[in-house]
Structures are given as structure tokens and as C-alpha cells.
C-alpha atoms as a PDB file:
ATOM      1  CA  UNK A   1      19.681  23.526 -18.205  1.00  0.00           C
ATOM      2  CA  UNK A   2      20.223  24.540 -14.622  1.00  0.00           C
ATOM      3  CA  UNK A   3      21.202  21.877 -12.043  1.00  0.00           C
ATOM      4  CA  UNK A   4      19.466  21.781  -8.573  1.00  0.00           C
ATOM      5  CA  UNK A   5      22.674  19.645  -7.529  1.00  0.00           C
ATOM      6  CA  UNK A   6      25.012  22.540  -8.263  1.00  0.00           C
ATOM      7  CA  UNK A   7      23.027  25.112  -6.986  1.00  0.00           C
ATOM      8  CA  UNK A   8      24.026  28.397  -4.406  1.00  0.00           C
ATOM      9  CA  UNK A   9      23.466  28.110  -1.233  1.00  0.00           C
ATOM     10  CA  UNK A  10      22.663  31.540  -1.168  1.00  0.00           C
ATOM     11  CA  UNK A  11      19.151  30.566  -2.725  1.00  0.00           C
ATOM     12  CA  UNK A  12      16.233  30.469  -0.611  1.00  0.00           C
ATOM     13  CA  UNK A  13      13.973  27.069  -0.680  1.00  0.00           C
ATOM     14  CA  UNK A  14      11.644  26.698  -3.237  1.00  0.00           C
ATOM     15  CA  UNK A  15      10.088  26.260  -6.696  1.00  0.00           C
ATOM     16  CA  UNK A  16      13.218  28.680  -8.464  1.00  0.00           C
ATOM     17  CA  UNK A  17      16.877  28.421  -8.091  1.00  0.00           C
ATOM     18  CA  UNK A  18      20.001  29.394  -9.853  1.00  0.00           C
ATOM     19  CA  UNK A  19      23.318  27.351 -10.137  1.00  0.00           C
ATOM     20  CA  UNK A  20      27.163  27.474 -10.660  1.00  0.00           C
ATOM     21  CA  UNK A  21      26.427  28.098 -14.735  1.00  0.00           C
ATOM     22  CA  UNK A  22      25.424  32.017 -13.356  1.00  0.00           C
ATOM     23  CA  UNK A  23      27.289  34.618 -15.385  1.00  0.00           C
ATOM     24  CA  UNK A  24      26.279  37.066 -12.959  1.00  0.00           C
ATOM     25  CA  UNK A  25      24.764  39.137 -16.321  1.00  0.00           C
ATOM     26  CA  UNK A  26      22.134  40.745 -13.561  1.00  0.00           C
ATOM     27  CA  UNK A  27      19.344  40.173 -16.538  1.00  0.00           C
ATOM     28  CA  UNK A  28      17.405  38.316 -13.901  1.00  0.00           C
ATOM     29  CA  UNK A  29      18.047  40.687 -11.379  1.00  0.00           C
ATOM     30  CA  UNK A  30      16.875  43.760 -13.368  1.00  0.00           C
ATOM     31  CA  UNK A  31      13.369  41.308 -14.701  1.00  0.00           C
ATOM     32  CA  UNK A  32      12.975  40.187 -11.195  1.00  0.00           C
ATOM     33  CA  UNK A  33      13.789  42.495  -8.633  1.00  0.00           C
ATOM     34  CA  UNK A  34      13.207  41.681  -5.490  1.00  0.00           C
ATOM     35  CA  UNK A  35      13.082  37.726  -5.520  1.00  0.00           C
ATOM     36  CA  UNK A  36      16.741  37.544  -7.724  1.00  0.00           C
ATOM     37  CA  UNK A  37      20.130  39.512  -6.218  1.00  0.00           C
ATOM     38  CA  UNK A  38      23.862  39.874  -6.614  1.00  0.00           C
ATOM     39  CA  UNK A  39      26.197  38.242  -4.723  1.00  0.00           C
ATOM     40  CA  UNK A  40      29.372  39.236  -3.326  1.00  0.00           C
ATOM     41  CA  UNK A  41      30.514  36.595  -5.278  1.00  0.00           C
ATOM     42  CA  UNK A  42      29.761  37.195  -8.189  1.00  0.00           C
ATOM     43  CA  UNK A  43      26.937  34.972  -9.048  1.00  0.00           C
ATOM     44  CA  UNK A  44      22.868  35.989  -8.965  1.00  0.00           C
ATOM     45  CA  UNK A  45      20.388  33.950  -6.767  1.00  0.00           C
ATOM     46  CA  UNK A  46      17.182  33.715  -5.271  1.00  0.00           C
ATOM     47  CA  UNK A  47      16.727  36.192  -2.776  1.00  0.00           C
ATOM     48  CA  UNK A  48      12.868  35.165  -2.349  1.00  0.00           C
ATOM     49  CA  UNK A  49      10.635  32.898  -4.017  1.00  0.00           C
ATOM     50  CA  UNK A  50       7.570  34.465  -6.136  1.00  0.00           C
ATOM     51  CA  UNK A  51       4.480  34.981  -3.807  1.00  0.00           C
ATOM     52  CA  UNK A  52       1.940  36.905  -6.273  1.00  0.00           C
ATOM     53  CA  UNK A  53       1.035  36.091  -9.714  1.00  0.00           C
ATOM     54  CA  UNK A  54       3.264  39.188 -10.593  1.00  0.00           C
ATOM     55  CA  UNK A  55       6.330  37.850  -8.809  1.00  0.00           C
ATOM     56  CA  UNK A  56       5.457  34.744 -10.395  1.00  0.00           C
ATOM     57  CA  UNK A  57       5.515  35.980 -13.908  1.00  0.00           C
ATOM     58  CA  UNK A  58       8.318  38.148 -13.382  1.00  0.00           C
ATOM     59  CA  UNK A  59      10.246  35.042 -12.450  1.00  0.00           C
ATOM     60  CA  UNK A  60       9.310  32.841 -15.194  1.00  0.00           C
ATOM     61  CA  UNK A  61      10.111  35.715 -17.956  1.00  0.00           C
ATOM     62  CA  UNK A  62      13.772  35.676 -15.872  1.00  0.00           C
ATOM     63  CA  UNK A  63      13.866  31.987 -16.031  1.00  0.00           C
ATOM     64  CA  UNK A  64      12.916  31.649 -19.744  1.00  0.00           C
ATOM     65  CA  UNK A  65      15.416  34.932 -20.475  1.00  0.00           C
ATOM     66  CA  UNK A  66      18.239  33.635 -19.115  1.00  0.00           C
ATOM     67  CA  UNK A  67      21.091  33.620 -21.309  1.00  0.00           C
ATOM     68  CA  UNK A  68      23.054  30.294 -19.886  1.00  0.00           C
ATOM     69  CA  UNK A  69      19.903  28.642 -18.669  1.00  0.00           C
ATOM     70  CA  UNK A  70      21.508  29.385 -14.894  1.00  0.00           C
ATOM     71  CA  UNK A  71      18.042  29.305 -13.360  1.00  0.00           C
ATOM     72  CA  UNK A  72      16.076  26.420 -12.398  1.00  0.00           C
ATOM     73  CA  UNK A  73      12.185  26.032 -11.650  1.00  0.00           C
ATOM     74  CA  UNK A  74      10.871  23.106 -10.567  1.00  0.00           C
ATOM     75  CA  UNK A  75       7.576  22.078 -12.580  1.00  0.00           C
ATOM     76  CA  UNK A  76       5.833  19.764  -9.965  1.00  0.00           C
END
């Protein structure tokens, strides 16, 4: 389960995040294009948080997908 406390700075405030447990796989990348990236780095992150119910969905399939449970979502 993904850790807000060890989080990237890279990610961009808000509900979805991705910390230091990233395998940089690009799986969320390729689900979510757009609001995950690449880093130099070699991690993913969250380039921008979901805005539409289809950026939103994307995003949650990426979060349930991933295959370290790198990304967080806050459920409030």
C-alpha cells in the first residue's frame, strides 16, 4: 500500500499520488496517459490529477492495476 509520507515530489497535489515503492513498469503511464509520466529518474508520478469522469476512471483502473501498489488515492 502506497505511502503519502514517501511520496515524489514530482507529484502534483491532490486525491492520487505515487511513492518510492514505483518500479517505473510505465503500466500506469500507458492506462493513464496524460495525468501519470516518467521521470528522469526512473520512477512514474502524477503529472495531473483526474478532472473528468474519464480521467477519473482511467486513474482508478491504474491505481487498482498497479503491480507494487506504488500509487496512492486518497478516499475522503
Amino acid at each position: 500500500m502506497a505511502d503519502r509520507a514517501n511520496s515524489f515530489p514530482q507529484n502534483v497535489p491532490g486525491r492520487y499520488f505515487v511513492d518510492s515503492q514505483c518500479i517505473d513498469c510505465d503500466l500506469c503511464s500507458e492506462t493513464a496517459r496524460g495525468n501519470f509520466a516518467r521521470s528522469d529518474e526512473g520512477h512514474a508520478y502524477v503529472a495531473k490529477q483526474p478532472e473528468t469522469p474519464e480521467e477519473e476512471a482511467r486513474c482508478a483502473k491504474a491505481f487498482s492495476s498497479c503491480p507494487v501498489e506504488a500509487i496512492g488515492r486518497d478516499d475522503s
